[in-house]
C-alpha atoms as a PDB file:
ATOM      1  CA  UNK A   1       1.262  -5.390 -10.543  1.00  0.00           C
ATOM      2  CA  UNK A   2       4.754  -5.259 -11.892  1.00  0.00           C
ATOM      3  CA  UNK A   3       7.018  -2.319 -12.393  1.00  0.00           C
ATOM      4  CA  UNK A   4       7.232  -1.020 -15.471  1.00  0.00           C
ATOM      5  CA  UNK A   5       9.987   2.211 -15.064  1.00  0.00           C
ATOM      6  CA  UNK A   6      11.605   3.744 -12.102  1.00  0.00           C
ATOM      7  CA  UNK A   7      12.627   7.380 -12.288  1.00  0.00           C
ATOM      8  CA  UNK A   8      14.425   9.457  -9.965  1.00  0.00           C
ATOM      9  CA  UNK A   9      12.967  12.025  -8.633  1.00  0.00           C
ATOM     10  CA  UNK A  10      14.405  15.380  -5.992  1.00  0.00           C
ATOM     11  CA  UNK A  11      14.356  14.562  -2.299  1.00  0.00           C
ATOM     12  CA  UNK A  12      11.067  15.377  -0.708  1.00  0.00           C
ATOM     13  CA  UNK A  13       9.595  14.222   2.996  1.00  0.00           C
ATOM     14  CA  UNK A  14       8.408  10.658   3.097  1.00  0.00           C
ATOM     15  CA  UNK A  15       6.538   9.363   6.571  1.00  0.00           C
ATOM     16  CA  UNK A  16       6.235   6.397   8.250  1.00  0.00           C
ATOM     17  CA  UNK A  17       3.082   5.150   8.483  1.00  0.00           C
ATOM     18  CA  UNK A  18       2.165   1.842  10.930  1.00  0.00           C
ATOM     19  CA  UNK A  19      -0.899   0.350  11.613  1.00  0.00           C
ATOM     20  CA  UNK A  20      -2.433  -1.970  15.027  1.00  0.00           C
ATOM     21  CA  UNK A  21      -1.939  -5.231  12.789  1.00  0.00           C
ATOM     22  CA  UNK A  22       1.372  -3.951  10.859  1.00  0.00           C
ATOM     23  CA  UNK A  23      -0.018  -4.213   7.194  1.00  0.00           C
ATOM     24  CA  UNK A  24      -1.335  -0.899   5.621  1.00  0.00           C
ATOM     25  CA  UNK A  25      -3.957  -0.724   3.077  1.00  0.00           C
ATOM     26  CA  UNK A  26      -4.487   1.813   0.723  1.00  0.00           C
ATOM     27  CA  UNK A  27      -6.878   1.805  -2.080  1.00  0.00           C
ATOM     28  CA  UNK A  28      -6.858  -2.428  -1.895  1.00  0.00           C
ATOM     29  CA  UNK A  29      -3.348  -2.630  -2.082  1.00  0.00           C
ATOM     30  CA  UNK A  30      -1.836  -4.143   1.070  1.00  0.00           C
ATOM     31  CA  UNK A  31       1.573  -2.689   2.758  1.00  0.00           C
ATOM     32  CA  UNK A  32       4.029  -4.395   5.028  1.00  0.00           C
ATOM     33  CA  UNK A  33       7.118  -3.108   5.093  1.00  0.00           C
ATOM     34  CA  UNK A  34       8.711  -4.813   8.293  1.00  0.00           C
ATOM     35  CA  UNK A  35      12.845  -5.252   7.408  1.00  0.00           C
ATOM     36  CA  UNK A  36      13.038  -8.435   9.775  1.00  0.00           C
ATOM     37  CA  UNK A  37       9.752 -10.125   8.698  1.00  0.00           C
ATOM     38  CA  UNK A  38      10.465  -9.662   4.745  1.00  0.00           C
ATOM     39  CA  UNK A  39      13.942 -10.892   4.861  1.00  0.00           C
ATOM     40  CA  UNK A  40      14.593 -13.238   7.332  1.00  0.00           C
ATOM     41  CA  UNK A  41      11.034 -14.791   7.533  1.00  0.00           C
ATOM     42  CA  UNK A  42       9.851 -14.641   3.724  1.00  0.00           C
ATOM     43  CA  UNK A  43       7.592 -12.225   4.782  1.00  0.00           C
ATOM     44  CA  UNK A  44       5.731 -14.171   7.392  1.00  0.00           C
ATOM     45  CA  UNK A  45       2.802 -15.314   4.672  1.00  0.00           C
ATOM     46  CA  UNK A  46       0.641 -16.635   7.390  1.00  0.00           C
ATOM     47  CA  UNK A  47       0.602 -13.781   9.537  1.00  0.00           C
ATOM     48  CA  UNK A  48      -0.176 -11.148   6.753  1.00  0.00           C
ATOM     49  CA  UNK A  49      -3.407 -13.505   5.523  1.00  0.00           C
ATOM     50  CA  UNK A  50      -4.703 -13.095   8.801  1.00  0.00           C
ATOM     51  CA  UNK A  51      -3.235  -9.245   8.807  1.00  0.00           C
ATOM     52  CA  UNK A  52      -5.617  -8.231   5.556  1.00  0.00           C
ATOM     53  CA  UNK A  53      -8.350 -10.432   6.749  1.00  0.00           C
ATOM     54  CA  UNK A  54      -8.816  -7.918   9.667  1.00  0.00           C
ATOM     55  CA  UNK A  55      -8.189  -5.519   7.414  1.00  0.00           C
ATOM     56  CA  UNK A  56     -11.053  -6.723   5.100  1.00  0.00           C
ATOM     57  CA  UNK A  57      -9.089  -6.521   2.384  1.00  0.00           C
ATOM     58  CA  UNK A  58     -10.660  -8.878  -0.649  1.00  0.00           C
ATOM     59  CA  UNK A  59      -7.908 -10.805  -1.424  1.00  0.00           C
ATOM     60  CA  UNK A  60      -9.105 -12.418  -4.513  1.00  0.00           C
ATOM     61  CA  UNK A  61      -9.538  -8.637  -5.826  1.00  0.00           C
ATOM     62  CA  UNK A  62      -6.338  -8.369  -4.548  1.00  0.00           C
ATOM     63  CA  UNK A  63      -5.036 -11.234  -6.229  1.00  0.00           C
ATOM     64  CA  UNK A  64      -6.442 -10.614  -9.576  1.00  0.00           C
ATOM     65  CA  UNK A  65      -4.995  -6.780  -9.540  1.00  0.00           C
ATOM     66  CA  UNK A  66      -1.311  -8.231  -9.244  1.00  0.00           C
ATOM     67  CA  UNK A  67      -0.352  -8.246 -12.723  1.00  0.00           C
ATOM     68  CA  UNK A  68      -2.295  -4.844 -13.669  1.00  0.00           C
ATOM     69  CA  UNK A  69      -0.359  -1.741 -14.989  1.00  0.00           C
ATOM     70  CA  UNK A  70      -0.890   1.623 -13.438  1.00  0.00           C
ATOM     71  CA  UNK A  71       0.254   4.059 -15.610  1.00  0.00           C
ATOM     72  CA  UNK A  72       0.091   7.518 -13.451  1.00  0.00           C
ATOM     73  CA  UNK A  73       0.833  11.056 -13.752  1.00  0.00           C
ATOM     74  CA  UNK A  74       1.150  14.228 -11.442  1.00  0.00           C
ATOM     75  CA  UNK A  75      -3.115  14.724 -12.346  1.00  0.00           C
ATOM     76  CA  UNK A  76      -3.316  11.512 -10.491  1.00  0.00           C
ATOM     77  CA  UNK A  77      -1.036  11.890  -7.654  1.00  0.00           C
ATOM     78  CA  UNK A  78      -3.776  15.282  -7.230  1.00  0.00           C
ATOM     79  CA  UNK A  79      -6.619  13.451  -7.139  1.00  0.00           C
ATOM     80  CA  UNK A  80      -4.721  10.956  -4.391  1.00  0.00           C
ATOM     81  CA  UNK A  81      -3.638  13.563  -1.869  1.00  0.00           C
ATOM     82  CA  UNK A  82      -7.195  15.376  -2.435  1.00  0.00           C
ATOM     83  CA  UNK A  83      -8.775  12.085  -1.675  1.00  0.00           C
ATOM     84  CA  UNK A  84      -6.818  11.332   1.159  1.00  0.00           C
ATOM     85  CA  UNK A  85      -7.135  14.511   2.570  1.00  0.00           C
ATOM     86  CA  UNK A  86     -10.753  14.314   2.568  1.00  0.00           C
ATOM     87  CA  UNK A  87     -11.094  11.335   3.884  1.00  0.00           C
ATOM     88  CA  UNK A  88      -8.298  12.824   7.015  1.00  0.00           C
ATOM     89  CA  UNK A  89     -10.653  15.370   7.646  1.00  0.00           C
ATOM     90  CA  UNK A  90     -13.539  13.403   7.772  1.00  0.00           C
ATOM     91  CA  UNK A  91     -12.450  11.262  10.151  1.00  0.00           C
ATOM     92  CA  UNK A  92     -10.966  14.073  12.417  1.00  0.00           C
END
């Protein structure tokens, strides 16, 4: 996946979300956002395999979807936080 356009948008809340192994995964797109292993470790490639493994993350799927374009629109960002909340209740 590549970025395509970046537009600012108004302030809004943004939370912090961590996970037991550190790498989030959200609709087969894995998230590790730690400062110290991204910059000074290159991400710590070894660690995150194992990471998405217990995640069960397919990471050929994974792999293939890298150079996909997602083109999305406030419809979509909708049906996300609908789905998400669903699934939050569900679970609750």
């Amino acid at each position: 996946m590549r970025i395509k356009t970046i537009t600012e948008v108004k302030p809004r809340r943004v939370y912090a979300v961590t996970t037991t192994t550190g790498t989030f995964v959200a609709d087969g797109m894995a998230h590790h956002n730690c400062v110290a292993c991204n910059l000074y470790q290159k991400g710590k490639p070894d660690v995150f395999a194992v990471n998405l493994i217990q995640e069960k993350v397919d990471i050929v799927t994974l792999q293939q979807s890298r150079y996909q374009i997602l083109k999305v629109d406030s419809i979509w960002y909708q049906e996300q936080i609908e789905k998400y909340t669903n699934l939050i209740a569900n679970r609750l």
